[in-house]
C-alpha atoms as a PDB file:
ATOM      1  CA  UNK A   1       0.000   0.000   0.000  1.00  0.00           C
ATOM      2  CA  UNK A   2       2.840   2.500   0.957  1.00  0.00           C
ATOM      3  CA  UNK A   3       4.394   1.595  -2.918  1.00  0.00           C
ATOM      4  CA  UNK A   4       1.388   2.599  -4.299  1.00  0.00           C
ATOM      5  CA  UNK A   5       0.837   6.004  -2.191  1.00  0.00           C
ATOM      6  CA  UNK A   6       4.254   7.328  -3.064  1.00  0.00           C
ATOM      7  CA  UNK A   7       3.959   6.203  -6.559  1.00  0.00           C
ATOM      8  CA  UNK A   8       0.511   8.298  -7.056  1.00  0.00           C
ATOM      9  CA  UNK A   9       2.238  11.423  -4.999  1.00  0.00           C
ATOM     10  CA  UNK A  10       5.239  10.960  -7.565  1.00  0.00           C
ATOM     11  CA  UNK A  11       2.867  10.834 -10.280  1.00  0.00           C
ATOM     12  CA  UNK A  12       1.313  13.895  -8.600  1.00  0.00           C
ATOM     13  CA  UNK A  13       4.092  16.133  -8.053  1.00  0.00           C
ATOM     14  CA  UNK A  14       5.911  15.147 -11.379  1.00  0.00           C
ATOM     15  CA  UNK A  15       2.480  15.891 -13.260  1.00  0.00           C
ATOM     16  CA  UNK A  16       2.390  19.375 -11.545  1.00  0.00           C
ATOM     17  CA  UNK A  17       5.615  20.539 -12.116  1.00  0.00           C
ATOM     18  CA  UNK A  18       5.497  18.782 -16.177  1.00  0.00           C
ATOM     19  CA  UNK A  19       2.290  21.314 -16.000  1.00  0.00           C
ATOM     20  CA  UNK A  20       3.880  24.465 -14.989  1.00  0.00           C
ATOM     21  CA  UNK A  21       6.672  24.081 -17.321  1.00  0.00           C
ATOM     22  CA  UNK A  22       4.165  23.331 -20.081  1.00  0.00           C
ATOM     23  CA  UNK A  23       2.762  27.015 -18.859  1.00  0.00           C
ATOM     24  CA  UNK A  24       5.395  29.074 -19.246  1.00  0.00           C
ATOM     25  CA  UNK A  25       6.149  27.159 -22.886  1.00  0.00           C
ATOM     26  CA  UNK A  26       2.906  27.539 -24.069  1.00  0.00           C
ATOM     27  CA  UNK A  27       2.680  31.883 -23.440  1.00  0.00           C
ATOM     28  CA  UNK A  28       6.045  32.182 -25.022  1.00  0.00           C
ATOM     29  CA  UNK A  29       4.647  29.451 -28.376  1.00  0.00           C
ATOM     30  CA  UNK A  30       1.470  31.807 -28.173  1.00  0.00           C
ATOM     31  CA  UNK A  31       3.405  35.158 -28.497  1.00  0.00           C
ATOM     32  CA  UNK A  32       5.088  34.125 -30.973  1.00  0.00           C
ATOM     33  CA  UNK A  33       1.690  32.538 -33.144  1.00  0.00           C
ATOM     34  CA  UNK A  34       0.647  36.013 -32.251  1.00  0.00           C
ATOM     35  CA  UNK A  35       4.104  37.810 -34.214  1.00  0.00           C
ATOM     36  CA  UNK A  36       4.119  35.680 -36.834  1.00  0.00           C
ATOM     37  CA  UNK A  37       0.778  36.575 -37.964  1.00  0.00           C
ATOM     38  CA  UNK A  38       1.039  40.007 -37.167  1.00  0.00           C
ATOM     39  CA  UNK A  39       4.079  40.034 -39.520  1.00  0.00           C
ATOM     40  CA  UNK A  40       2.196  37.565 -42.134  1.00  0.00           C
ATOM     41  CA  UNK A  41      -0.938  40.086 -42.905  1.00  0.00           C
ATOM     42  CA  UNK A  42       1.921  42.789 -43.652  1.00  0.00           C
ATOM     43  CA  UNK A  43       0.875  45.587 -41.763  1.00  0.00           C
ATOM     44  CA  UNK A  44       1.737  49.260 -42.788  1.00  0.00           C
ATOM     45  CA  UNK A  45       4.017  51.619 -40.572  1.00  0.00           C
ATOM     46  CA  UNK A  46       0.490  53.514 -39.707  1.00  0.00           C
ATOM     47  CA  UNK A  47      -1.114  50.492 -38.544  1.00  0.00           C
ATOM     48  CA  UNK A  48       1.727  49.099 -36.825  1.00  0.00           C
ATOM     49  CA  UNK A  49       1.910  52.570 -34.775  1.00  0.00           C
ATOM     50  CA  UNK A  50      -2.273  52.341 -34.178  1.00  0.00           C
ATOM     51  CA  UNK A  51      -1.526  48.951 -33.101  1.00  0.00           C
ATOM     52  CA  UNK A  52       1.276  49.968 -30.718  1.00  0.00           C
ATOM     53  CA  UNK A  53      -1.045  52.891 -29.464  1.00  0.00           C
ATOM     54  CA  UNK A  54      -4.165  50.348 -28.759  1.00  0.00           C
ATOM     55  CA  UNK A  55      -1.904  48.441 -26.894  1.00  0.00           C
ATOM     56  CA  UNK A  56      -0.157  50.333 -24.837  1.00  0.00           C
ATOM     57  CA  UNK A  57      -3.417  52.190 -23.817  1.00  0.00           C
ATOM     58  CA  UNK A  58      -4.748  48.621 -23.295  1.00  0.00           C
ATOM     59  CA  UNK A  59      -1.850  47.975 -20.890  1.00  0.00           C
ATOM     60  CA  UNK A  60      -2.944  51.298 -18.912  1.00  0.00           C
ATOM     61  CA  UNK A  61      -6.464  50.623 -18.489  1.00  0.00           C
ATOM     62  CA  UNK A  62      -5.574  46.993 -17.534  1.00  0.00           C
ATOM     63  CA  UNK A  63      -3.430  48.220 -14.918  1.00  0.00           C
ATOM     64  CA  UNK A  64      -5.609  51.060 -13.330  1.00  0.00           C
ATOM     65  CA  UNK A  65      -8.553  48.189 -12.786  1.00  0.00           C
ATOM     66  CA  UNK A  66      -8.936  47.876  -9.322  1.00  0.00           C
ATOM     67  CA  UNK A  67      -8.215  43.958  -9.050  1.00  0.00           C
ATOM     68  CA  UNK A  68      -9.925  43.525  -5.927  1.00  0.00           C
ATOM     69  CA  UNK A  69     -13.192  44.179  -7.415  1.00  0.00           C
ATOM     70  CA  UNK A  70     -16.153  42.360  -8.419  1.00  0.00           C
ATOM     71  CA  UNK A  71     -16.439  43.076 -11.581  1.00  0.00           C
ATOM     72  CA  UNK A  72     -12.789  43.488 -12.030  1.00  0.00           C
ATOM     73  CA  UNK A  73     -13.271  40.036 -14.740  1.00  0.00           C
ATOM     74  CA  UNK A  74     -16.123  41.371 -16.589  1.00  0.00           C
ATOM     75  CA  UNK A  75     -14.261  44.562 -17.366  1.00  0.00           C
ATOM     76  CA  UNK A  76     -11.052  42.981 -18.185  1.00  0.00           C
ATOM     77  CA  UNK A  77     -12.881  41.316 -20.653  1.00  0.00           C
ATOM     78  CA  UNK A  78     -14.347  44.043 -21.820  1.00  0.00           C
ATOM     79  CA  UNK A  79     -11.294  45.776 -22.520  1.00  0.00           C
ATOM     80  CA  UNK A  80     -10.175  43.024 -23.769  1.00  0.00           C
ATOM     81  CA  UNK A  81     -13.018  42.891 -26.755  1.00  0.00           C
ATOM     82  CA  UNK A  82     -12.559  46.713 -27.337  1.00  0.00           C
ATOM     83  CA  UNK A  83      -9.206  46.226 -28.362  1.00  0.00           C
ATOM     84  CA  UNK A  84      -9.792  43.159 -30.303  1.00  0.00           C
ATOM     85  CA  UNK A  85     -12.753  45.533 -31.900  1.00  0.00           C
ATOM     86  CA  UNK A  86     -10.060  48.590 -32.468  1.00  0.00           C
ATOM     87  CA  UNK A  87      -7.272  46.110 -33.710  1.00  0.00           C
ATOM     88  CA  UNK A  88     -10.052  45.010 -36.256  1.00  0.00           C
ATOM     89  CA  UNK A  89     -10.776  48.350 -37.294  1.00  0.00           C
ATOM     90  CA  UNK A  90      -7.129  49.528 -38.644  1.00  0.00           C
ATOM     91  CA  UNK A  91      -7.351  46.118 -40.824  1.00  0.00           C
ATOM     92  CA  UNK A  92      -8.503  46.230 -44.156  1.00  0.00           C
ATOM     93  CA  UNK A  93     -10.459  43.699 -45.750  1.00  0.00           C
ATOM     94  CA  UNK A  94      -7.978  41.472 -47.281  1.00  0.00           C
ATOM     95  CA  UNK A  95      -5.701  41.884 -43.955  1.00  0.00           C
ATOM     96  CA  UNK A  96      -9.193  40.564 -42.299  1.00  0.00           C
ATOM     97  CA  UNK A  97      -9.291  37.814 -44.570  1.00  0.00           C
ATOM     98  CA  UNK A  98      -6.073  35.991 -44.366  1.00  0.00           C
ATOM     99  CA  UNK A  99      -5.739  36.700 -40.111  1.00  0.00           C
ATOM    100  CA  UNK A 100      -9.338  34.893 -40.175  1.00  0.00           C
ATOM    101  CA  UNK A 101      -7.647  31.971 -42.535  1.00  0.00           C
ATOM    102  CA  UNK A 102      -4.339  32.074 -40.547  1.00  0.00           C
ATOM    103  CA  UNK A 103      -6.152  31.396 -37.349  1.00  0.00           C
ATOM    104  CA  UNK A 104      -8.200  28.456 -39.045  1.00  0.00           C
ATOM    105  CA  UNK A 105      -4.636  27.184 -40.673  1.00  0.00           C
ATOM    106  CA  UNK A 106      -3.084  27.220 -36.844  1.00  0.00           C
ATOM    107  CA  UNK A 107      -6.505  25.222 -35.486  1.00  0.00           C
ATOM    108  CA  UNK A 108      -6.143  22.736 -38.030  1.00  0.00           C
ATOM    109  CA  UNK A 109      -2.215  21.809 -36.987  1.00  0.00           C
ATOM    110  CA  UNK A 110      -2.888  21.656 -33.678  1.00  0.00           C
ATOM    111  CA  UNK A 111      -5.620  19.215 -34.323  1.00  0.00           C
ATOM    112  CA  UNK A 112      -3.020  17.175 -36.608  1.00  0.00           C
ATOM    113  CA  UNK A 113      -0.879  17.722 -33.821  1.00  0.00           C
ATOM    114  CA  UNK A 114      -2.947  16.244 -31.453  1.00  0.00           C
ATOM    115  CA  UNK A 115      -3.961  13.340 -33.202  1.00  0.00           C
ATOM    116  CA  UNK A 116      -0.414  12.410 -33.884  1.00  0.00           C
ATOM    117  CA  UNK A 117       0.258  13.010 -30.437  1.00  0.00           C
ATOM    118  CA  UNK A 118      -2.777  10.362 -29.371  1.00  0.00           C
ATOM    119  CA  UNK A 119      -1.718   7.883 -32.293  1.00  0.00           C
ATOM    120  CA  UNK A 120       1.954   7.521 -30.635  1.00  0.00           C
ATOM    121  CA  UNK A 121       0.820   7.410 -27.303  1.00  0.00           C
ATOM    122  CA  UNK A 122      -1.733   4.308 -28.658  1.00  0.00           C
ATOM    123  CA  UNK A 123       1.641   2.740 -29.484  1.00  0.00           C
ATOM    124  CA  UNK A 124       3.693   3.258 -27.266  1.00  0.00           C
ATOM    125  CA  UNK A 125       1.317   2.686 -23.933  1.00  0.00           C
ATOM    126  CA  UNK A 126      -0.020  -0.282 -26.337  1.00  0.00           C
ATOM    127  CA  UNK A 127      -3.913   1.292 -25.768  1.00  0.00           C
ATOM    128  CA  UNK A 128      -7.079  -0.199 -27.177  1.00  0.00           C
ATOM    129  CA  UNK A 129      -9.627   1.472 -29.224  1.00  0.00           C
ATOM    130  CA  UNK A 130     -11.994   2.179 -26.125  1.00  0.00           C
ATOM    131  CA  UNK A 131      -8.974   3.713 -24.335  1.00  0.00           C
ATOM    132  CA  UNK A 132      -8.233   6.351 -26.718  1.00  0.00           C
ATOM    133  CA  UNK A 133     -11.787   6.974 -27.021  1.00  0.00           C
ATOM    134  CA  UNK A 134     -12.278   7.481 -23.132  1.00  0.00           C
ATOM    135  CA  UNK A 135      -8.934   9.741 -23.699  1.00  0.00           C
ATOM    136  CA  UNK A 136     -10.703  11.997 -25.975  1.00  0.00           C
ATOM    137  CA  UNK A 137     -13.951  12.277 -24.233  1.00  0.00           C
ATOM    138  CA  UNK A 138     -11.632  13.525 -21.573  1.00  0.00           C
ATOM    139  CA  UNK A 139      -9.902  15.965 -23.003  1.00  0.00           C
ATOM    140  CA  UNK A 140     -13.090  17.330 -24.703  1.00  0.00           C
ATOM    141  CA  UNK A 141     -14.667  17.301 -20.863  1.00  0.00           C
ATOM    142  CA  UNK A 142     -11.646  18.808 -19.959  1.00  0.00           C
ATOM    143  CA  UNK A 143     -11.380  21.572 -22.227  1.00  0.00           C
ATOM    144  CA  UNK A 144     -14.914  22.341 -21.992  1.00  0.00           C
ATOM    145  CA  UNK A 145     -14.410  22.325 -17.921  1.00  0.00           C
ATOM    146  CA  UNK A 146     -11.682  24.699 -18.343  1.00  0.00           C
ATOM    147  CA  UNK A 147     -13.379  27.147 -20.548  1.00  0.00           C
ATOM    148  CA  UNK A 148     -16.530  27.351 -18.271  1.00  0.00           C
ATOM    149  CA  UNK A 149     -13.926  28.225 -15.530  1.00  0.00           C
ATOM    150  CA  UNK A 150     -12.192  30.963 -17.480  1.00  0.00           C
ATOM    151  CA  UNK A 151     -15.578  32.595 -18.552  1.00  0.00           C
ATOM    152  CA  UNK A 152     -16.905  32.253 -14.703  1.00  0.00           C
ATOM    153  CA  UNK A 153     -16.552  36.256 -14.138  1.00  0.00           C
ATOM    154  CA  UNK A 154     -17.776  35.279 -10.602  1.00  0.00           C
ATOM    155  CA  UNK A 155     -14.308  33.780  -9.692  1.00  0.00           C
ATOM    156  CA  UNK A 156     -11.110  35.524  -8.490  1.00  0.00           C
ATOM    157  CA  UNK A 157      -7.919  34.895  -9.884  1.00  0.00           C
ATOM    158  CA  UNK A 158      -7.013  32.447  -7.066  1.00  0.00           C
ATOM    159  CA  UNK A 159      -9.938  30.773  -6.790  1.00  0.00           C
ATOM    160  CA  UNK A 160      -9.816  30.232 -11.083  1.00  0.00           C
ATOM    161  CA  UNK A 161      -6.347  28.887 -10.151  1.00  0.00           C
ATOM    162  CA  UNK A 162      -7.503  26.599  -7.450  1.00  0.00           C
ATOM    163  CA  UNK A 163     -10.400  25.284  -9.870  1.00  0.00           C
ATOM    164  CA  UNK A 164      -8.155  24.385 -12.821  1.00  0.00           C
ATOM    165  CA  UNK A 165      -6.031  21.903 -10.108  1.00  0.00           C
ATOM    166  CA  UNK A 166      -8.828  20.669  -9.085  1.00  0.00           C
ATOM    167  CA  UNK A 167     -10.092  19.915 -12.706  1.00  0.00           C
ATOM    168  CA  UNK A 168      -6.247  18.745 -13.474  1.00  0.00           C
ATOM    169  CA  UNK A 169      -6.310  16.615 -10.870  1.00  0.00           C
ATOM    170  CA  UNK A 170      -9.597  15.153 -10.942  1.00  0.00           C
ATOM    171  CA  UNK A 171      -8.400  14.131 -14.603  1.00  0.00           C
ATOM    172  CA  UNK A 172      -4.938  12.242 -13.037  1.00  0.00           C
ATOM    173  CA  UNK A 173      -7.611  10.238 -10.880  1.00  0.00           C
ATOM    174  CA  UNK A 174      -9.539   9.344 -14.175  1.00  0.00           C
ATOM    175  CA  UNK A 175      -6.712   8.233 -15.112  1.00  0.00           C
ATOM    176  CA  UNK A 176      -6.258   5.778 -13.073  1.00  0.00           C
ATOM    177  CA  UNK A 177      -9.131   4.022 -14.298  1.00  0.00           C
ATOM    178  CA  UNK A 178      -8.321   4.306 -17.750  1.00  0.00           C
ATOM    179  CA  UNK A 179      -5.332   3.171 -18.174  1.00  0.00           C
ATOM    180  CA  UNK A 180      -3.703   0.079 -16.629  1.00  0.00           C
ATOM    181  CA  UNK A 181      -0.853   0.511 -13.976  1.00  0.00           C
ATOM    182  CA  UNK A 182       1.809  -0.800 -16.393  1.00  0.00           C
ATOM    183  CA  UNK A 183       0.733   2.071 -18.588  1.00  0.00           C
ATOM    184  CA  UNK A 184       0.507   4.860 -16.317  1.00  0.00           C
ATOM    185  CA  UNK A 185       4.236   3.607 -15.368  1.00  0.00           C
ATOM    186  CA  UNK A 186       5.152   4.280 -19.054  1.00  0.00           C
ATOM    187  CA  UNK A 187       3.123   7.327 -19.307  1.00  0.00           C
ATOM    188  CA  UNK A 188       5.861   8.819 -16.517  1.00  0.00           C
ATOM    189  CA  UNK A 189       8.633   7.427 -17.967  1.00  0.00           C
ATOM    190  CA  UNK A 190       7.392   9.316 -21.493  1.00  0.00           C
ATOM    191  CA  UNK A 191       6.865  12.287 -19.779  1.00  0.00           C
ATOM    192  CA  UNK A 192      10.123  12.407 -17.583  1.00  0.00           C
ATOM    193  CA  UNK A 193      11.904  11.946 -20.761  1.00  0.00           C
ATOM    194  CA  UNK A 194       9.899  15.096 -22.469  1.00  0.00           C
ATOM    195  CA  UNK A 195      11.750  17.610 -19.935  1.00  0.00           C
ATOM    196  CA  UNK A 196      14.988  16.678 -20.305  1.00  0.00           C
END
């Protein structure tokens, strides 16, 4: 019994750490998604500057919100859509056009992505069908968990935070009865040999 409680906490605390480290990698891969398009629907020097302008009053607003507020997420997100809406507005048509298609081009990789992802961990964890089927209903119930807890204006920062590990962890125990111990002892192994 003790084996098995400090191989679950090891699972735990790698998983968490794997997770944070996945954070940090995924804001710098989405800045640069963000560059490369800006640079791809070749904006002009004046629309560059409006750009620059929209943000940096962005940034200003942001910061004067009082964050301690109950309403401090609705109006975040309400800036947010303003400058989305103003961004919009210094785009012409055709600019319009190919962010719109550049977006859908990005969506489609990462779906490739993903399924190549789930296709070599069906070979290398040796899964069956309804395994990677009970996989994908998870990450679908995952990702629409997530989102509702993003869009929850209701919730502070922390307590956001404190549902997402709850959601990430409820998804390590449903884990457990997916996947066979064997595999879950491979799953580490794959995933300790990711970070390095």
């Amino acid at each position: 019994m003790k084996k098995i409680t400090l191989f679950l906490l090891a699972i735990a605390i790698t998983g968490s750490s794997v997770f944070a480290q996945q954070k940090r990698e995924s804001k710098k891969h989405h800045g640069k998604h963000k560059q490369d398009m800006m640079q791809q629907i070749d904006l002009s020097a004046d629309q560059k500057q409006q750009a620059k302008q929209y943000k940096e009053e962005y940034k200003k607003q942001i910061a004067e919100l009082d964050k301690t507020a109950a309403d401090y997420h609705s109006k975040k997100k309400a800036l947010h859509e303003e400058q989305k809406e103003k961004f919009n507005n210094i785009l012409t048509a055709e600019q319009q056009t190919k962010m719109a298609t550049l977006k859908a081009e990005r969506e489609s990789k990462a779906k490739e992505h993903h399924a190549k992802k789930m296709d070599k961990m069906k070979s290398k964890l040796d899964l069956t069908d309804a395994q990677v089927t009970e996989m994908k209903n998870q990450r679908e119930a995952m990702k629409a968990g997530m989102k509702s807890i993003k869009e929850n204006e209701s919730l502070s920062k922390e307590q956001k935070k404190e549902q997402m590990m709850a959601l990430k962890e409820s998804v390590k125990e449903q884990h457990k009865k997916i996947f066979t111990a064997e595999q879950l002892q491979k799953m580490e192994e794959m995933k300790k040999e990711k970070v390095k």
